[in-house]
N, C-alpha and C. Protein backbone atom coordinates (compact mmCIF):
# COMPACT_ATOMS: atom_id res chain seq x y z
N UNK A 1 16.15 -167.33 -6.08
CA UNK A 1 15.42 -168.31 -5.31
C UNK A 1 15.71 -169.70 -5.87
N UNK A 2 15.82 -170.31 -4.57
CA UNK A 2 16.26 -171.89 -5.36
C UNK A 2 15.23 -172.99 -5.55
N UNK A 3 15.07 -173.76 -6.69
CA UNK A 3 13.77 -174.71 -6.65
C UNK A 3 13.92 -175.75 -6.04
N UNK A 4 12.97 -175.99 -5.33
CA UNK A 4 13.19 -177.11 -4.47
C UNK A 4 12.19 -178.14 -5.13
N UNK A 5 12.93 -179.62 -4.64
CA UNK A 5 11.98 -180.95 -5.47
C UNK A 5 11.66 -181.50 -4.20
N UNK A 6 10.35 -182.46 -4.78
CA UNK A 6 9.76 -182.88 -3.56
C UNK A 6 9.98 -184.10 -3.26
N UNK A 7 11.19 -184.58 -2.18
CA UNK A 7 11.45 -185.64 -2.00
C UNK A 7 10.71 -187.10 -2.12
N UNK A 8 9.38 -186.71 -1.92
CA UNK A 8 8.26 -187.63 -1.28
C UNK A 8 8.33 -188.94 -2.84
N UNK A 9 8.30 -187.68 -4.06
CA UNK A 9 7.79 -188.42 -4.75
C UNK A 9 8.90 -189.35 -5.62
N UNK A 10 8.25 -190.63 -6.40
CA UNK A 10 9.80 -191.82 -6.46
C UNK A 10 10.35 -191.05 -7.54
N UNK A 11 10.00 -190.80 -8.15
CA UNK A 11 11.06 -190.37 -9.33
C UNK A 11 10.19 -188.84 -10.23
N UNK A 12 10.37 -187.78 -10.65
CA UNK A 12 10.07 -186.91 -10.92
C UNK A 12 11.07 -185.53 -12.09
N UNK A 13 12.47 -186.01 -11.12
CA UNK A 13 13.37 -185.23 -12.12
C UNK A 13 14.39 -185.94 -12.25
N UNK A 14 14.86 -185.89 -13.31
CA UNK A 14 16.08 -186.80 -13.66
C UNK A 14 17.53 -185.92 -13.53
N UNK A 15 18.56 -186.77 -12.44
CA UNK A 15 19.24 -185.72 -12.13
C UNK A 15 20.81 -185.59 -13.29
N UNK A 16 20.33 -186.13 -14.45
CA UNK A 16 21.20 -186.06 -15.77
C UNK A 16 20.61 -184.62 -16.96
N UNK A 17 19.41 -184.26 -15.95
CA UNK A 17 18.84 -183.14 -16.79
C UNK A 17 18.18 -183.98 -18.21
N UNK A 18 17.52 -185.34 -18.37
CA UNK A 18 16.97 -185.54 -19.46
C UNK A 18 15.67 -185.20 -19.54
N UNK A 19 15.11 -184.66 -20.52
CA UNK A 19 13.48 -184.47 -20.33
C UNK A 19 12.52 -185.60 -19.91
N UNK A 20 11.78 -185.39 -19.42
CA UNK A 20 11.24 -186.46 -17.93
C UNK A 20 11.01 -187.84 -19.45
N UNK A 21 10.14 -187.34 -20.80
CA UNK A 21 9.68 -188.59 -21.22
C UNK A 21 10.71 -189.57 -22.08
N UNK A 22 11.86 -189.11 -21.79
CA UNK A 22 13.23 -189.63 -22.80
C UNK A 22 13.96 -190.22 -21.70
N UNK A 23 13.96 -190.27 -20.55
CA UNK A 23 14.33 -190.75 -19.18
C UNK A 23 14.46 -192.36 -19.13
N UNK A 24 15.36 -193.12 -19.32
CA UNK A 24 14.68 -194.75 -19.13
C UNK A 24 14.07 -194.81 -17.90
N UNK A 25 15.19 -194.26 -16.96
CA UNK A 25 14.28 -194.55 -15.88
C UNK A 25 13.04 -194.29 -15.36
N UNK A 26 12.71 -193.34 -15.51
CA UNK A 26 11.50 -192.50 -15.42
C UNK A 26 10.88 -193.40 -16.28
N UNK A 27 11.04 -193.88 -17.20
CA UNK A 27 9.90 -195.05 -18.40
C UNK A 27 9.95 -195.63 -17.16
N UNK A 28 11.02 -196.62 -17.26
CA UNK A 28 10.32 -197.87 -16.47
C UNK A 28 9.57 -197.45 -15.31
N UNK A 29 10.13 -196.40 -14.11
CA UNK A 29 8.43 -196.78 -12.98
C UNK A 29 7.34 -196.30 -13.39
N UNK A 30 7.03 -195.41 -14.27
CA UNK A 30 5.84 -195.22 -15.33
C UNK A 30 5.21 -196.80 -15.55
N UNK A 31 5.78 -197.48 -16.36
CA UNK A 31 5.29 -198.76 -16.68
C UNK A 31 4.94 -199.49 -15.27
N UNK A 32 5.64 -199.46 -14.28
CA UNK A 32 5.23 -200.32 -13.21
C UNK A 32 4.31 -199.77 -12.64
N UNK A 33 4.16 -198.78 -12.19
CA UNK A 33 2.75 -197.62 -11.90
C UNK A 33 1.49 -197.91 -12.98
N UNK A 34 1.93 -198.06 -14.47
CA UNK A 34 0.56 -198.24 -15.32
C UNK A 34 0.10 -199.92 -15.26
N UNK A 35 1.03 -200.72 -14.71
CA UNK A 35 0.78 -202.13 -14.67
C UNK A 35 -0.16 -202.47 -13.24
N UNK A 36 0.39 -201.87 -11.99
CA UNK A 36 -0.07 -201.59 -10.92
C UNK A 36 -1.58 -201.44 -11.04
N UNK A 37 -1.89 -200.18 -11.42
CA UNK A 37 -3.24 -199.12 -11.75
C UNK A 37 -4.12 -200.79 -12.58
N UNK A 38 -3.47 -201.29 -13.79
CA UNK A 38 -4.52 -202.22 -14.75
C UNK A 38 -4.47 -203.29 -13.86
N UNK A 39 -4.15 -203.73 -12.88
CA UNK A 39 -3.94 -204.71 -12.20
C UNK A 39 -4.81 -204.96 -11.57
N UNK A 40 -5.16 -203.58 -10.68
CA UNK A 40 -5.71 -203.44 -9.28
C UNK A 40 -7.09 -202.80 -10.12
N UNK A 41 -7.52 -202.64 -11.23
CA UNK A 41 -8.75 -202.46 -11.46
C UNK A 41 -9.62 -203.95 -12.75
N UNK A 42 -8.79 -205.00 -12.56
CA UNK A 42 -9.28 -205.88 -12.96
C UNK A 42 -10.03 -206.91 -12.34
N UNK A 43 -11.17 -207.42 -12.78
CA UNK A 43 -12.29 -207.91 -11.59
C UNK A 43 -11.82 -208.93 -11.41
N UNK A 44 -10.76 -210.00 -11.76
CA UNK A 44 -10.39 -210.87 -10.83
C UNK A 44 -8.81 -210.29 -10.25
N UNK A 45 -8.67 -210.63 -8.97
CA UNK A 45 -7.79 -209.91 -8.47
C UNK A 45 -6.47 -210.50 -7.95
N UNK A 46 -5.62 -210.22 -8.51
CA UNK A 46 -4.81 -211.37 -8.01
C UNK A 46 -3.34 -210.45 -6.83
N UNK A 47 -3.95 -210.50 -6.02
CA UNK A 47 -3.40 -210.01 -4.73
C UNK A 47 -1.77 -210.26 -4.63
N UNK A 48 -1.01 -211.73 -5.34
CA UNK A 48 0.54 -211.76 -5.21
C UNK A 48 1.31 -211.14 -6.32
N UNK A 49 0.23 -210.79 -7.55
CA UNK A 49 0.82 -209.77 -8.59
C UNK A 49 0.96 -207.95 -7.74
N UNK A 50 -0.71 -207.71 -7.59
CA UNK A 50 -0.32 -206.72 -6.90
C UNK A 50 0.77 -206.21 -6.28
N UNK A 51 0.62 -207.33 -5.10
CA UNK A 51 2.02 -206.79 -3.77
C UNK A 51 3.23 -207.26 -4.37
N UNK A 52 3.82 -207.49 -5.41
CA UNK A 52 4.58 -207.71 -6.05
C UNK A 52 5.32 -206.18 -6.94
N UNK A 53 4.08 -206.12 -7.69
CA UNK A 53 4.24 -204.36 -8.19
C UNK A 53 4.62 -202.91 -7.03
N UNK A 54 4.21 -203.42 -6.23
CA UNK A 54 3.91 -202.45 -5.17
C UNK A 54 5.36 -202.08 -4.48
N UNK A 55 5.72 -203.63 -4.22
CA UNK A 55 7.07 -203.76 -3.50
C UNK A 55 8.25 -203.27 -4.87
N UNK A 56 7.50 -203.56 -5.95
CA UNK A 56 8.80 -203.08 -6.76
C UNK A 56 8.91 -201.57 -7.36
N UNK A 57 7.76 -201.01 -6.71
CA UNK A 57 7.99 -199.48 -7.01
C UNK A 57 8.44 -198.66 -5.32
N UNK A 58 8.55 -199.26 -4.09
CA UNK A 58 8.70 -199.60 -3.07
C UNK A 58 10.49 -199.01 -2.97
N UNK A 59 10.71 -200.38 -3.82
CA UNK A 59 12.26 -200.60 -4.03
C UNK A 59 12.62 -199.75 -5.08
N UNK A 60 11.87 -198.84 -6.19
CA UNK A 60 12.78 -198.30 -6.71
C UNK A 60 12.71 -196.62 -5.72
N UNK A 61 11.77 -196.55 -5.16
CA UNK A 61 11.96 -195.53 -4.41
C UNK A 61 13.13 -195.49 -3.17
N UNK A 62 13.36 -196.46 -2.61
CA UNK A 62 14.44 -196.81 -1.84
C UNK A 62 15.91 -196.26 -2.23
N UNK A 63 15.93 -197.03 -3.75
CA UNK A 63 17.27 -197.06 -4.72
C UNK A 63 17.27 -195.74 -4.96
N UNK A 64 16.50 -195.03 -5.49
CA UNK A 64 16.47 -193.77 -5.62
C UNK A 64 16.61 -193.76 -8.04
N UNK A 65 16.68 -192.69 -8.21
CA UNK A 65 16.76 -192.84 -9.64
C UNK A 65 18.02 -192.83 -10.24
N UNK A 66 18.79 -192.30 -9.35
CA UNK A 66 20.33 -192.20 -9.61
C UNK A 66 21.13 -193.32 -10.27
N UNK A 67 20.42 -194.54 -9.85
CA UNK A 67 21.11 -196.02 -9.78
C UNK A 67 20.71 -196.31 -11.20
N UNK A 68 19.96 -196.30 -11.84
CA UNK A 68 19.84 -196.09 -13.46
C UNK A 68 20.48 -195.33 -14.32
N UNK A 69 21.37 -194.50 -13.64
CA UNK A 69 21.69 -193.76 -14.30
C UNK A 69 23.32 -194.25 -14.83
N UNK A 70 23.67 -194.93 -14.32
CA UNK A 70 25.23 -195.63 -14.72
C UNK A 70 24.86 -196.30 -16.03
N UNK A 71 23.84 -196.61 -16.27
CA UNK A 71 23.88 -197.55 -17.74
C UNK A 71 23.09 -196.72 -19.06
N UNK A 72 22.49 -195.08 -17.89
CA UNK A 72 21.84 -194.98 -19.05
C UNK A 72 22.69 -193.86 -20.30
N UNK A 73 21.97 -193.81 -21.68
CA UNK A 73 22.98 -193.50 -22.83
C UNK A 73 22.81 -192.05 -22.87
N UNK A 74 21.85 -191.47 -21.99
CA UNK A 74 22.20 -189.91 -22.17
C UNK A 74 23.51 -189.33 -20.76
N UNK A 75 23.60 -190.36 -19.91
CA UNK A 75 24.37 -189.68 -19.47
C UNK A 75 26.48 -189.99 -19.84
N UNK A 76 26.81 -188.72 -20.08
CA UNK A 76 27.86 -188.21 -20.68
C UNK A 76 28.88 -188.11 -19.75
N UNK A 77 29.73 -189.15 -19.14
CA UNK A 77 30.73 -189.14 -18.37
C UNK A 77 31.84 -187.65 -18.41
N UNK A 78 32.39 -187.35 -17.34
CA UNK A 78 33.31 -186.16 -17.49
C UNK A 78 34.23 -186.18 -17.58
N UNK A 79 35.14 -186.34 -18.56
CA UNK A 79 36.20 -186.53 -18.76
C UNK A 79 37.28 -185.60 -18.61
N UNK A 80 38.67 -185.49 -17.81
CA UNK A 80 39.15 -183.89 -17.55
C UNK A 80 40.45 -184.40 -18.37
């Protein structure tokens, strides 16, 4: 049986096989998700930070996680 991933969500498995918390990428929308969350529960509210965060986790869902992956140091080019 084959496992299937759930498109929906922005980033979840890293397709270099790194463990999710050693992932840069996976760090960074973590961080923009935990900046988001302290943002939007602070009593003054500043609405162009928000939609700012929003649009930039927006866009990395767009890009997809793949696009991090050219610079990052676990992945091991194939050399024949």
């Amino acid at each position: 049986m084959q496992k299937k991933t759930n498109q929906k969500k922005i980033v979840g498995v890293c397709p270099v096989k790194v463990h999710r918390t050693k992932c840069p990428s996976i760090k960074r929308t973590r961080q923009i998700r935990t900046k988001l969350l302290a943002v939007q529960r602070e009593k003054n509210i500043d609405a162009e930070k928000i939609a700012k965060l929003q649009s930039a986790l927006k866009e990395r869902k767009k890009r997809g996680i793949a696009v991090d992956c050219e610079a990052c140091s676990h992945n091991k080019a194939v050399t024949a």
